[in-house]
C-alpha atoms as a PDB file:
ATOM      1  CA  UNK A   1       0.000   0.000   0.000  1.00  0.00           C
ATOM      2  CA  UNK A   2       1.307   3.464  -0.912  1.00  0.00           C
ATOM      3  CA  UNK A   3      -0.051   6.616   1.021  1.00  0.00           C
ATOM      4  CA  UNK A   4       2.165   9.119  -0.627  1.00  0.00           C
ATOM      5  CA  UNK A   5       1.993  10.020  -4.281  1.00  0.00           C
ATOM      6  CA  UNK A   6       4.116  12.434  -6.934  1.00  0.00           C
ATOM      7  CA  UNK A   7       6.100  14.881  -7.264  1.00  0.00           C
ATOM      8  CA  UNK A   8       2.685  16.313  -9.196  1.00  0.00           C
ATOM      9  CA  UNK A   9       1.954  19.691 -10.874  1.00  0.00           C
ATOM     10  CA  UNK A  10      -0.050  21.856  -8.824  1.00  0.00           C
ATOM     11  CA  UNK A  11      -2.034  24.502 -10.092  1.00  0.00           C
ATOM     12  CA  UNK A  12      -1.094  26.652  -7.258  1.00  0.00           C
ATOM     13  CA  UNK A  13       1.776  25.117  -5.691  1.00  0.00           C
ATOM     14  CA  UNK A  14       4.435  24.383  -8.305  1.00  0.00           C
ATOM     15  CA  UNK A  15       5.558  20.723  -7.714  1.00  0.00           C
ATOM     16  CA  UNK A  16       4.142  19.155  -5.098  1.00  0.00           C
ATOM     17  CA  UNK A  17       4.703  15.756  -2.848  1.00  0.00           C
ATOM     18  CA  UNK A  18       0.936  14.609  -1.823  1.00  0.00           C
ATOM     19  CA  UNK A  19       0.353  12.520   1.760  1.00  0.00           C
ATOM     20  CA  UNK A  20      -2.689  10.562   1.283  1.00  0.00           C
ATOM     21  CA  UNK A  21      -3.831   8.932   4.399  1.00  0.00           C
ATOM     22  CA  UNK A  22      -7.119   8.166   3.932  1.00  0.00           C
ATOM     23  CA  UNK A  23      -9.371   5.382   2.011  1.00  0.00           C
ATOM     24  CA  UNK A  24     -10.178   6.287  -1.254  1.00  0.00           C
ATOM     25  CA  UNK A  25     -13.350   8.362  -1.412  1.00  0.00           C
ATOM     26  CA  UNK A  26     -13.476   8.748   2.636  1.00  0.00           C
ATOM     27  CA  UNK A  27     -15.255  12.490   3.670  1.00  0.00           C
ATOM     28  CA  UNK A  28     -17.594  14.241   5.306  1.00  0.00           C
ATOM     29  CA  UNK A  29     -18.833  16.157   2.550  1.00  0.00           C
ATOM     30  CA  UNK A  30     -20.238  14.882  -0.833  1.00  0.00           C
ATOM     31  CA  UNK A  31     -19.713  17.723  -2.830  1.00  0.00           C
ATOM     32  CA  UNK A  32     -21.508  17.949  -6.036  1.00  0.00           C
ATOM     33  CA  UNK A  33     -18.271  18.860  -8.228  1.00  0.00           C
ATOM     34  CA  UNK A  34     -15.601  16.424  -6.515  1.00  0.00           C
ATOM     35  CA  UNK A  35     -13.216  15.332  -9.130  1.00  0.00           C
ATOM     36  CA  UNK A  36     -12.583  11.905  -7.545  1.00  0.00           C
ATOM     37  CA  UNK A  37     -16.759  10.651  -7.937  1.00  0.00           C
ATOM     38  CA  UNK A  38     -19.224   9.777  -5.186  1.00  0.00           C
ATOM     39  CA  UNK A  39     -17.880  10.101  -1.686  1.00  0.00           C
ATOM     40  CA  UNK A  40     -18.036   6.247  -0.865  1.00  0.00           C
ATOM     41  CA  UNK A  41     -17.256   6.158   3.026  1.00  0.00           C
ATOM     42  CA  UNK A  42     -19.020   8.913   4.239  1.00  0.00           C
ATOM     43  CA  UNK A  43     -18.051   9.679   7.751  1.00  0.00           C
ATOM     44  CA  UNK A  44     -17.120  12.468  10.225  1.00  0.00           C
ATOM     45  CA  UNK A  45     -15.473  10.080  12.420  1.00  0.00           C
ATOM     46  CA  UNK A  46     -11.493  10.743  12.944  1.00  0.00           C
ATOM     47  CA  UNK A  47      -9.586   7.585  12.961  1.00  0.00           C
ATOM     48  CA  UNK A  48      -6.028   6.450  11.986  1.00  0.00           C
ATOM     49  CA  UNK A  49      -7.719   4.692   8.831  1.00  0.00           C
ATOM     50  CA  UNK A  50      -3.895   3.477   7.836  1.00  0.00           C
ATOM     51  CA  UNK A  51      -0.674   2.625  10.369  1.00  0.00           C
ATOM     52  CA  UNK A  52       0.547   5.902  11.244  1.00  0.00           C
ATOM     53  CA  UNK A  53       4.022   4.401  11.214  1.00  0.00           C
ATOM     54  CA  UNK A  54       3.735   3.160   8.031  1.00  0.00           C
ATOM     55  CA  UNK A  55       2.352   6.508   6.369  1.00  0.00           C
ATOM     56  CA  UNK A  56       5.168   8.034   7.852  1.00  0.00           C
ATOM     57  CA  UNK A  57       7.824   5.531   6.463  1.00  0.00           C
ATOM     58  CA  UNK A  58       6.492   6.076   2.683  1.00  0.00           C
ATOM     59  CA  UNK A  59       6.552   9.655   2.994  1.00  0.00           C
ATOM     60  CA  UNK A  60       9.885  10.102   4.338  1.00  0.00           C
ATOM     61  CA  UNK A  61      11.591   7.505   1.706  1.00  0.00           C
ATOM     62  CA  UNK A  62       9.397   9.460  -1.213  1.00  0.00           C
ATOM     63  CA  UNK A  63      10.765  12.888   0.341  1.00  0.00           C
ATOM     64  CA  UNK A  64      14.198  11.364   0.307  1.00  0.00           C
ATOM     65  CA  UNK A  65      13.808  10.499  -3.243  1.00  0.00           C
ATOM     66  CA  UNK A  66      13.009  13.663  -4.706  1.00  0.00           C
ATOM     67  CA  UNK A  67      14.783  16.329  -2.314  1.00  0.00           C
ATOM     68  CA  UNK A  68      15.227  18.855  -5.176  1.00  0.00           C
ATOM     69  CA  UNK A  69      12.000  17.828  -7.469  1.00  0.00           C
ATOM     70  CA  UNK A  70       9.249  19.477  -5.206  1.00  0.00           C
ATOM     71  CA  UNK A  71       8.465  22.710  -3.702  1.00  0.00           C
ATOM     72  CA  UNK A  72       5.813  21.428  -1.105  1.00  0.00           C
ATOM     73  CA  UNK A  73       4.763  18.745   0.880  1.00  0.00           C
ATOM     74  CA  UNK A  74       0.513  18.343   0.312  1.00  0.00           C
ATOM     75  CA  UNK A  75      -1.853  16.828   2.879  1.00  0.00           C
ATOM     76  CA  UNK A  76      -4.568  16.257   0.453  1.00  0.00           C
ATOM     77  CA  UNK A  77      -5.733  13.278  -1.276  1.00  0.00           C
ATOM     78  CA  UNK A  78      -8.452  10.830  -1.872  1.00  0.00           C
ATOM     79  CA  UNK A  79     -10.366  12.102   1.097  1.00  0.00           C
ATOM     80  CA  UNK A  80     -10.550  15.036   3.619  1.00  0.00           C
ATOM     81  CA  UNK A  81      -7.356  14.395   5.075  1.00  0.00           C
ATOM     82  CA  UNK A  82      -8.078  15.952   8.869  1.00  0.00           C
ATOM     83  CA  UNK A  83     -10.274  12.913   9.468  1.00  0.00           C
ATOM     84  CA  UNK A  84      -6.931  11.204  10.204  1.00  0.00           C
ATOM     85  CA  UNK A  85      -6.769  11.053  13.474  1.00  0.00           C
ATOM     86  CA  UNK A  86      -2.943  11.737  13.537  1.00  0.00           C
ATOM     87  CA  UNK A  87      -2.711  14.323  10.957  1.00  0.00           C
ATOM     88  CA  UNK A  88      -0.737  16.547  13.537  1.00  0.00           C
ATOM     89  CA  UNK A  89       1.885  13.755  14.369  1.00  0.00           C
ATOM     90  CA  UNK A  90       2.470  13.641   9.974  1.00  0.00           C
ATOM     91  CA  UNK A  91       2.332  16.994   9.737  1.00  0.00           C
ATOM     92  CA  UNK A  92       5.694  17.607  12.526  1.00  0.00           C
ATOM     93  CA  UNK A  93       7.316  14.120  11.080  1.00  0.00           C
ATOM     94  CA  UNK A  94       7.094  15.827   7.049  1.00  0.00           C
ATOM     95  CA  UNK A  95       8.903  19.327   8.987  1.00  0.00           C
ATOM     96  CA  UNK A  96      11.609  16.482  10.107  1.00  0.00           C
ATOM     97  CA  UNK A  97      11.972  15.250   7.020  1.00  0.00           C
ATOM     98  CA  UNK A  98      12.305  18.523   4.626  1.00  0.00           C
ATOM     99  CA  UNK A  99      12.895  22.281   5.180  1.00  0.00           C
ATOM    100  CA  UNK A 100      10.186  22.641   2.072  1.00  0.00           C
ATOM    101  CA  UNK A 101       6.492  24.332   3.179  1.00  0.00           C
ATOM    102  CA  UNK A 102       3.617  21.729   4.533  1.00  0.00           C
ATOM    103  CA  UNK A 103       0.315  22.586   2.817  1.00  0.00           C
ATOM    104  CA  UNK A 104      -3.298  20.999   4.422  1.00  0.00           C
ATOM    105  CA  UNK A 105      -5.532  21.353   1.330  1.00  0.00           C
ATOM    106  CA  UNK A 106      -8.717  20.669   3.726  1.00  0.00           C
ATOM    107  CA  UNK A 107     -12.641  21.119   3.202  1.00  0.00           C
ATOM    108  CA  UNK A 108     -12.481  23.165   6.292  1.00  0.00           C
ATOM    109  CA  UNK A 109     -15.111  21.201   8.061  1.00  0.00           C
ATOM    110  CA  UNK A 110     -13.393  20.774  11.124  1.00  0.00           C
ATOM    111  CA  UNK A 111     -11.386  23.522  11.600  1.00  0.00           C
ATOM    112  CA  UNK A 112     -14.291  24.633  14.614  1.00  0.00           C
ATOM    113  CA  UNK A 113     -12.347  21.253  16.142  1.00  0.00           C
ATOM    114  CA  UNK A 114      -9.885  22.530  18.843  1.00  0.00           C
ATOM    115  CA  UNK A 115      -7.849  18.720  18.369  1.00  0.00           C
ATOM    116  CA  UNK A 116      -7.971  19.521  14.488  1.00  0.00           C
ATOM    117  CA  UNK A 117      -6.922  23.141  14.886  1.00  0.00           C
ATOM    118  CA  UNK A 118      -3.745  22.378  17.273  1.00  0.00           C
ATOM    119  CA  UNK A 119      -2.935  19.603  15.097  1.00  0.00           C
ATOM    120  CA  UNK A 120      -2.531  21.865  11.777  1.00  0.00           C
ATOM    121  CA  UNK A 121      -0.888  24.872  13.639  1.00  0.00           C
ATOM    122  CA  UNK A 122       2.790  23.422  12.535  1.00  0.00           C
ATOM    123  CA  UNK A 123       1.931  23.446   8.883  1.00  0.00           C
ATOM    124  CA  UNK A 124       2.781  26.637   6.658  1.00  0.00           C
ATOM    125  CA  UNK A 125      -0.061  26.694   4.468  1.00  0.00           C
ATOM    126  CA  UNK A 126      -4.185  25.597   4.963  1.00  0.00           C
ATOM    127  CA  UNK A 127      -6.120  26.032   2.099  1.00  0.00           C
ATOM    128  CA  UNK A 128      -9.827  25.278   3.199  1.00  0.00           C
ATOM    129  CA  UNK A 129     -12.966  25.724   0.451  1.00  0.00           C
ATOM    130  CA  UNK A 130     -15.949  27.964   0.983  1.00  0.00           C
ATOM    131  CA  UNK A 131     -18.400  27.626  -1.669  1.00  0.00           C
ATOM    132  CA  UNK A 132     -21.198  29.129  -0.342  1.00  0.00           C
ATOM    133  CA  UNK A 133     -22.566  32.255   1.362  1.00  0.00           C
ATOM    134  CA  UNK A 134     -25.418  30.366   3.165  1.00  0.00           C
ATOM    135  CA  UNK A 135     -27.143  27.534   4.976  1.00  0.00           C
ATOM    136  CA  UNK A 136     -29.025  26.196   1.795  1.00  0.00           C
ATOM    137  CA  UNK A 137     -26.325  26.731  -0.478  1.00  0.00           C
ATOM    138  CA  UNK A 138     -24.047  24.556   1.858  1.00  0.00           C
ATOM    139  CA  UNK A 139     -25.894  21.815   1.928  1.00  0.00           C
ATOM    140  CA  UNK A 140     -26.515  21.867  -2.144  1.00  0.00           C
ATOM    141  CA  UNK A 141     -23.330  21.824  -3.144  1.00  0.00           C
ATOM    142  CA  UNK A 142     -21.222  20.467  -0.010  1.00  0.00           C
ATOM    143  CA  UNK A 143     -23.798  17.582   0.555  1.00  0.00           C
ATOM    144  CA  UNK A 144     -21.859  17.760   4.251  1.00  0.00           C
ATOM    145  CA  UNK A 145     -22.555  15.223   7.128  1.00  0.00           C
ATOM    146  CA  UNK A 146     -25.494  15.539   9.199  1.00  0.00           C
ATOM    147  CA  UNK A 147     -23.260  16.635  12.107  1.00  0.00           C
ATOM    148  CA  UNK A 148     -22.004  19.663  10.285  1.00  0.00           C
ATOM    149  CA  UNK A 149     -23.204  22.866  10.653  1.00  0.00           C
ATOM    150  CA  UNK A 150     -23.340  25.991   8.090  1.00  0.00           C
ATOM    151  CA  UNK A 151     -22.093  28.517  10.793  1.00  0.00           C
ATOM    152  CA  UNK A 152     -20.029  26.693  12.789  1.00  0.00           C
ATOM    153  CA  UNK A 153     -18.004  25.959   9.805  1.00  0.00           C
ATOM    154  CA  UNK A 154     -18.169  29.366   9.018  1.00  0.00           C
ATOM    155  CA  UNK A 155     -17.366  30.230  12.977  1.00  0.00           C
ATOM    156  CA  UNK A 156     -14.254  27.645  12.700  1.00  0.00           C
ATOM    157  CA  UNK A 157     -12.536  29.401   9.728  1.00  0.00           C
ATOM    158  CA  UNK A 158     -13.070  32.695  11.230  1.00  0.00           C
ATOM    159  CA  UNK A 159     -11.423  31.775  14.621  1.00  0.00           C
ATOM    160  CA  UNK A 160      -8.885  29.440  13.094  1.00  0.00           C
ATOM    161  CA  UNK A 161      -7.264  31.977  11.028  1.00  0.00           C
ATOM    162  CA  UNK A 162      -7.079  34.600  13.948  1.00  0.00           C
ATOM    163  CA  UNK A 163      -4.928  31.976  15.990  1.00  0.00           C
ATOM    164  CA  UNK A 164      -2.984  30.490  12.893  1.00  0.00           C
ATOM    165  CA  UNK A 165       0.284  32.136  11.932  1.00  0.00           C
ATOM    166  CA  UNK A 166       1.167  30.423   8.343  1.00  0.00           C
ATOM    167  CA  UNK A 167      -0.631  31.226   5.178  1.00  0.00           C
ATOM    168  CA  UNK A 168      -4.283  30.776   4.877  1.00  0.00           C
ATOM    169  CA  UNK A 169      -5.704  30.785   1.136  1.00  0.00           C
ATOM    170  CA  UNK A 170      -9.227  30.683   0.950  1.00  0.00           C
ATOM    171  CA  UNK A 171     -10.645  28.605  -2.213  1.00  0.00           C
ATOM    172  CA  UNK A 172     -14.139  29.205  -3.787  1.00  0.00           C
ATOM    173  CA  UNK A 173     -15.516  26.827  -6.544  1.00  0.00           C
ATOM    174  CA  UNK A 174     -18.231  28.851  -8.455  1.00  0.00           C
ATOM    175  CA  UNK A 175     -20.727  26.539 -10.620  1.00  0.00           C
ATOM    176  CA  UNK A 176     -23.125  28.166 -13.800  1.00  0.00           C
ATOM    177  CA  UNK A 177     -26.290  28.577 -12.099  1.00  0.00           C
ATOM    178  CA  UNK A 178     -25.590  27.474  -8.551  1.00  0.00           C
ATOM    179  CA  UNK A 179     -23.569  30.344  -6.806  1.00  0.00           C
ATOM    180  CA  UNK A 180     -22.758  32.480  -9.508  1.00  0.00           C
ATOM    181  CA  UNK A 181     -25.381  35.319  -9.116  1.00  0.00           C
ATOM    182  CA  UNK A 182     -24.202  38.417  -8.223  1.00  0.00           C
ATOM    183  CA  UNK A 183     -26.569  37.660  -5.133  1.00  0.00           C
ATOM    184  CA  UNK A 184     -24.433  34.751  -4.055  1.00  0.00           C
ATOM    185  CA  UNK A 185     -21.395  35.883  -5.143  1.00  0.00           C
ATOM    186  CA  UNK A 186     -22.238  38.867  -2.328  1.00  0.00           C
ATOM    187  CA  UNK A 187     -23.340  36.612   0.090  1.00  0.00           C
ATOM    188  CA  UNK A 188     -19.771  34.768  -0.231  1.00  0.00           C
ATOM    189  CA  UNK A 189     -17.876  37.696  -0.296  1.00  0.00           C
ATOM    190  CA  UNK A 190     -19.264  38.765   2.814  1.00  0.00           C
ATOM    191  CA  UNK A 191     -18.244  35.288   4.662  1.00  0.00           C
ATOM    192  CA  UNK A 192     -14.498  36.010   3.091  1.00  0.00           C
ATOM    193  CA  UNK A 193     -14.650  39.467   4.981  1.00  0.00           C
ATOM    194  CA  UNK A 194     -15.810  37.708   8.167  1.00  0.00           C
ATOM    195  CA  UNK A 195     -12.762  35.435   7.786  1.00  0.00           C
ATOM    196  CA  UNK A 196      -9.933  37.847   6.359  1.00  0.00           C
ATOM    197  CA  UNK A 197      -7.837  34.733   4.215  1.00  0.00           C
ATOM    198  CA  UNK A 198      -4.412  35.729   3.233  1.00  0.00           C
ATOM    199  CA  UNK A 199      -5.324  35.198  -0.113  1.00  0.00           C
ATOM    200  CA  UNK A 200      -8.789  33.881  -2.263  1.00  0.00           C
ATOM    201  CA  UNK A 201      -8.319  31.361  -5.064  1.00  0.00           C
ATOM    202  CA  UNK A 202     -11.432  31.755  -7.278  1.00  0.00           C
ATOM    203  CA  UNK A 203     -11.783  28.338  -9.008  1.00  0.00           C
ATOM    204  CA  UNK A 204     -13.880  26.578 -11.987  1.00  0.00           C
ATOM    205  CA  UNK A 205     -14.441  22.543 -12.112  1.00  0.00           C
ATOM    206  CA  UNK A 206     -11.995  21.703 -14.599  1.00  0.00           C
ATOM    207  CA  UNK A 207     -12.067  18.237 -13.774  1.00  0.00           C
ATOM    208  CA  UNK A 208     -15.317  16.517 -14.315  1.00  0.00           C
ATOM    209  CA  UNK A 209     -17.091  16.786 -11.715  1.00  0.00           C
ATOM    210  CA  UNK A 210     -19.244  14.098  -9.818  1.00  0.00           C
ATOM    211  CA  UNK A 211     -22.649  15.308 -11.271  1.00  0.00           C
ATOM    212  CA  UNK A 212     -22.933  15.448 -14.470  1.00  0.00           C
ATOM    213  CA  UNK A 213     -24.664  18.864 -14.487  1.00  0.00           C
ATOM    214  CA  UNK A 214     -22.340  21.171 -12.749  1.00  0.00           C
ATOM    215  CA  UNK A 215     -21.230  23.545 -15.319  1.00  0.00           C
ATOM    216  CA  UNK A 216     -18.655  26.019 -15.531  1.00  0.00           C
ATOM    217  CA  UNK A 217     -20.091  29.744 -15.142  1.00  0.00           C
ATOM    218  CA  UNK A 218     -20.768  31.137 -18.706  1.00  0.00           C
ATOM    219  CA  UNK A 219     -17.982  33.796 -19.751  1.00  0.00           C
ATOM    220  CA  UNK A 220     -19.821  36.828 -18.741  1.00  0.00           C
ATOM    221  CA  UNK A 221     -19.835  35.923 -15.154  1.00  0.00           C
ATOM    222  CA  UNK A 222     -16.223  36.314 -14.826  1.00  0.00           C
ATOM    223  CA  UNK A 223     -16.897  40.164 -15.154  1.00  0.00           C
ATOM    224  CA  UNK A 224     -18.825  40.067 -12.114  1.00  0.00           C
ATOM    225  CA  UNK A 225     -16.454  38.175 -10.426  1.00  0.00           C
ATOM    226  CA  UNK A 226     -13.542  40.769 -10.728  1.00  0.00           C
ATOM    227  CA  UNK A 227     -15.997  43.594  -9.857  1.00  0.00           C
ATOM    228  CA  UNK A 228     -17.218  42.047  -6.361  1.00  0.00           C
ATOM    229  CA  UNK A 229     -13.693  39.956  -5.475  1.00  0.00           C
ATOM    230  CA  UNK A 230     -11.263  42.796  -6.507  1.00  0.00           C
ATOM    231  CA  UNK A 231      -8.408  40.826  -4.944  1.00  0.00           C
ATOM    232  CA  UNK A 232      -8.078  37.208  -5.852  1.00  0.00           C
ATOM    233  CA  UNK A 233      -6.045  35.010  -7.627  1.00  0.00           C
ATOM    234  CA  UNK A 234      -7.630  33.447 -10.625  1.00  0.00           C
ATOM    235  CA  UNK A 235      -6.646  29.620 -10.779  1.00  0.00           C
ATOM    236  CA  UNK A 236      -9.495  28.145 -13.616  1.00  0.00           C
ATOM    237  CA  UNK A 237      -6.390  26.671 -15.619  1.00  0.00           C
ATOM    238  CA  UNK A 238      -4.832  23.245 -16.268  1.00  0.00           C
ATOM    239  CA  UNK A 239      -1.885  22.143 -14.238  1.00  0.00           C
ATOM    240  CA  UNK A 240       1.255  22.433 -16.107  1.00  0.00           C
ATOM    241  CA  UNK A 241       3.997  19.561 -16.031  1.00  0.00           C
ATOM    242  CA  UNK A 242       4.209  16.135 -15.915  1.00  0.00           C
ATOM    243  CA  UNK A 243       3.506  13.882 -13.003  1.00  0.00           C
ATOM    244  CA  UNK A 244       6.471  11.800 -11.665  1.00  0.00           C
ATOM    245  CA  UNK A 245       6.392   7.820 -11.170  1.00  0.00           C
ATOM    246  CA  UNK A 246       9.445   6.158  -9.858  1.00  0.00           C
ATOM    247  CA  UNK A 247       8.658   2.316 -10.941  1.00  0.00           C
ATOM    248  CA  UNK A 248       7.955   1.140 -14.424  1.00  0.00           C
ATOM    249  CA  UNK A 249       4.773  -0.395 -14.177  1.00  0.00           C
ATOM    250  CA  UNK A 250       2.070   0.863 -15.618  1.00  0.00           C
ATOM    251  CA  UNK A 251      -0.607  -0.300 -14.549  1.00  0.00           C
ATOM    252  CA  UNK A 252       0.714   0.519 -10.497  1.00  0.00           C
ATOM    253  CA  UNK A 253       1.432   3.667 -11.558  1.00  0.00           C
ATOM    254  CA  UNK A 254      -1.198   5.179 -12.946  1.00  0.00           C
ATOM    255  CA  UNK A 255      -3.732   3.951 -10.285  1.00  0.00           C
ATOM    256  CA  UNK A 256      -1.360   5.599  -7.664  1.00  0.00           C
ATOM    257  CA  UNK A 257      -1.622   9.134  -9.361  1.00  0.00           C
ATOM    258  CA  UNK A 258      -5.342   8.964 -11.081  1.00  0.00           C
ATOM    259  CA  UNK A 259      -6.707   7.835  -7.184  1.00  0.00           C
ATOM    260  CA  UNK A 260      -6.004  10.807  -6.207  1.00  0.00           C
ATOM    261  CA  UNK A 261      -5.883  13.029  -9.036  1.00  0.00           C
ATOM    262  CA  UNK A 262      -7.585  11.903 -12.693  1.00  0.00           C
ATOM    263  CA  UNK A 263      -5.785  13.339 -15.320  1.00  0.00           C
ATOM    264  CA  UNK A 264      -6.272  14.014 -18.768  1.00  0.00           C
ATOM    265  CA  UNK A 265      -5.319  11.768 -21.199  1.00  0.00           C
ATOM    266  CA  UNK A 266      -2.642  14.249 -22.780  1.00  0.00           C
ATOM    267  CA  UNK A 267      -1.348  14.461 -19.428  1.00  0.00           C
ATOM    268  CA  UNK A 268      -0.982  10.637 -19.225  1.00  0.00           C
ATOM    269  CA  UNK A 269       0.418  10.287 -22.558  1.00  0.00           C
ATOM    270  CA  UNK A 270       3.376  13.076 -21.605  1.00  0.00           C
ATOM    271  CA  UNK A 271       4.031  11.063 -18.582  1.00  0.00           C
ATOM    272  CA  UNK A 272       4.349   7.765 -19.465  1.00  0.00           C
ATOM    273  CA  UNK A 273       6.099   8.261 -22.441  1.00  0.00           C
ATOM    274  CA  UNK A 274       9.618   7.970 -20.582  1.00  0.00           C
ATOM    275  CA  UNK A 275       8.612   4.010 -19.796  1.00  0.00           C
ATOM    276  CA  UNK A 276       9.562   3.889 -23.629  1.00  0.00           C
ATOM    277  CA  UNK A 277       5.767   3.666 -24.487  1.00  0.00           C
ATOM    278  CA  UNK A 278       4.107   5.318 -27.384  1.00  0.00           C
ATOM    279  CA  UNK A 279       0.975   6.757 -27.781  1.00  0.00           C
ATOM    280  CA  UNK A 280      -0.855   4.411 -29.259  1.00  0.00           C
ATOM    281  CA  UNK A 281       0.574   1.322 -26.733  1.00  0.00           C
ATOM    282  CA  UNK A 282      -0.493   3.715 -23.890  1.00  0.00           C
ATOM    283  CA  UNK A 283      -4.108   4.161 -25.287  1.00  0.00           C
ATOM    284  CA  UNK A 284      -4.266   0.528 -25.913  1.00  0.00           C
ATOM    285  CA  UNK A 285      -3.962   0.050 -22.028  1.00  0.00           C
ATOM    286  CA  UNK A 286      -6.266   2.279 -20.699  1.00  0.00           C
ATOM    287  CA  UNK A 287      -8.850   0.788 -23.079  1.00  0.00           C
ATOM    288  CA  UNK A 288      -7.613  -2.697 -21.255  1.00  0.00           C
ATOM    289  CA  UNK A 289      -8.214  -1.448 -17.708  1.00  0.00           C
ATOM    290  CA  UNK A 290     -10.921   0.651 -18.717  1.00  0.00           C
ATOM    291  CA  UNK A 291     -12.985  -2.899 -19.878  1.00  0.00           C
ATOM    292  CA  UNK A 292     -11.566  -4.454 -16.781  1.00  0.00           C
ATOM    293  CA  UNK A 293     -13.355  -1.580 -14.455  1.00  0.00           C
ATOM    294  CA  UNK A 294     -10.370  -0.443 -13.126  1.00  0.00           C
ATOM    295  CA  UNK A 295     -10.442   3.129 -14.399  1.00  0.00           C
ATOM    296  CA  UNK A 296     -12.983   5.278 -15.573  1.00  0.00           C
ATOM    297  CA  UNK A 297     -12.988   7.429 -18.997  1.00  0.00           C
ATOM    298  CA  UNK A 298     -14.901  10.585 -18.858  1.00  0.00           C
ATOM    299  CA  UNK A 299     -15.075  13.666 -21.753  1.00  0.00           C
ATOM    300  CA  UNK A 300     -15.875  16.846 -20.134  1.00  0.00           C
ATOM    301  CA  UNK A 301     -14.860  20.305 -22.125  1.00  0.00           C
ATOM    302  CA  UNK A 302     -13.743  18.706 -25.090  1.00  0.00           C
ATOM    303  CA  UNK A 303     -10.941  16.837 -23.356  1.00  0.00           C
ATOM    304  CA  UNK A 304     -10.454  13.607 -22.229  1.00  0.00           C
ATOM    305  CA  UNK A 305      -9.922  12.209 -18.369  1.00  0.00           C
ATOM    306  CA  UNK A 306      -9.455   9.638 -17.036  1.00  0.00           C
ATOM    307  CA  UNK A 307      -9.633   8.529 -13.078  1.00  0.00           C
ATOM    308  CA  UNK A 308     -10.230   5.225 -10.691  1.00  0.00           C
ATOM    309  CA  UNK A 309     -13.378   4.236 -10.831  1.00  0.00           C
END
């Protein structure tokens, strides 16, 4: 089993080294646009889902093998990684291991958890996701557990980021149709004032997303976007780069990136080209694991992805 994944492009964090500790698919949200499919082990339960000691030996021998290839260590995933019940523990061992910056990429569910806030307070960067300015809107898009609460989300980004001393980059997902009004758009911008990020990543599902009608905003929304969020850093592009593997199967791979992160088929192609396989041998075997059920194709914007089904 392999809990730690890349170096990978990052749209907003160069090269990046990505600690998965979770299940595939394990959250406590079900958002409508998640790139990975239907949340499968829906929980809000913190647990050490994998041997802590074990997560910890993968990710210092993958650190180790790529000391000048990355530019961050990512707690991100398959999951939302702060249901790991030892996510402070990682976080202090991957500060051992490399002088690089620690990044939570988190849903920000549980941020209003005093164990979950102390436990994230050693990493340099949390990038939690508010995608909507109220109650209704939450529960629409996020889908979130039963247990979880609009404001006390809300509440736990506000009083997390007074206590926190790293970087805190707020991201937004905007949706045609869903919260793109100027309304909503208002009503999120005045939750971003409430919470005072560092920074506020205004982002488009590039991916495909988990239901098949999320959309990304038509054109003339973006307008309205730069009039009501006058400071924000606009992020609705591909990743640039390839993704590193460091055996040559495959098959293994593959699954170890596209769990995590589908890619496009381009992408894939670029990547795997160094195992000494051309284009059309690499096409041949996704279409072999795709009729075995392994991995899923899916066209969305004229390109082509592929992830783990």
């Amino acid at each position: 089993m392999t809990y730690v994944y890349g170096p990978v492009p990052s749209r907003r964090l160069g090269r990046s080294i990505g600690v998965d500790p979770l299940p595939p698919k394990t959250c406590n949200y079900q958002c409508i646009y998640c790139q990975l499919g239907k949340t499968t082990h829906f929980t809000n339960k913190r647990a050490n889902f994998y041997p802590l000691e074990d997560i910890i030996t993968d990710m210092q021998t993958t650190i180790n093998n790529n000391r000048n290839k990355f530019d961050y260590v990512t707690f991100v995933g398959s999951g939302e990684p702060t249901l790991y019940k030892d996510i402070g523990i990682l976080i202090q061992k991957a500060k051992e291991f490399t002088d690089k910056r620690i990044c939570v990429i988190t849903n920000g569910s549980l941020l209003n958890n005093k164990e979950v806030s102390n436990d994230l307070m050693n990493s340099d960067v949390v990038m939690p996701s508010l995608d909507a300015g109220n109650e209704e809107d939450f529960i629409k898009i996020n889908r979130p557990h039963p247990q979880i609460k609009y404001q006390s989300m809300v509440q736990g980004l506000i009083d997390f980021n007074k206590k926190y001393n790293g970087y805190f980059w707020l991201e937004v997902m905007l949706m045609k149709d869903i919260n793109d009004s100027r309304e909503k758009l208002l009503e999120i911008k005045q939750k971003i004032n409430l919470i005072q990020p560092d920074r506020v990543d205004i982002n488009v599902p590039i991916r495909p997303p988990t239901e098949d009608w999320v959309e990304i905003p038509n054109d003339i929304v973006y307008e309205r976007i730069r009039e009501i969020f006058e400071d924000y850093s606009n992020i609705n592009f591909p990743e640039k780069g390839i993704f590193e593997h460091s055996h040559g199967d495959f098959e293994r791979e593959l699954l170890r990136i596209i769990t995590r992160h589908p890619m496009r088929e381009k992408q894939i192609i670029k990547t795997f080209s160094n195992l000494n396989l051309d284009k059309k041998t690499i096409l041949e075997k996704l279409t072999i694991l795709e009729s075995k059920n392994v991995i899923l194709k899916k066209i969305y914007n004229n390109q082509i992805f592929w992830r783990k089904k």
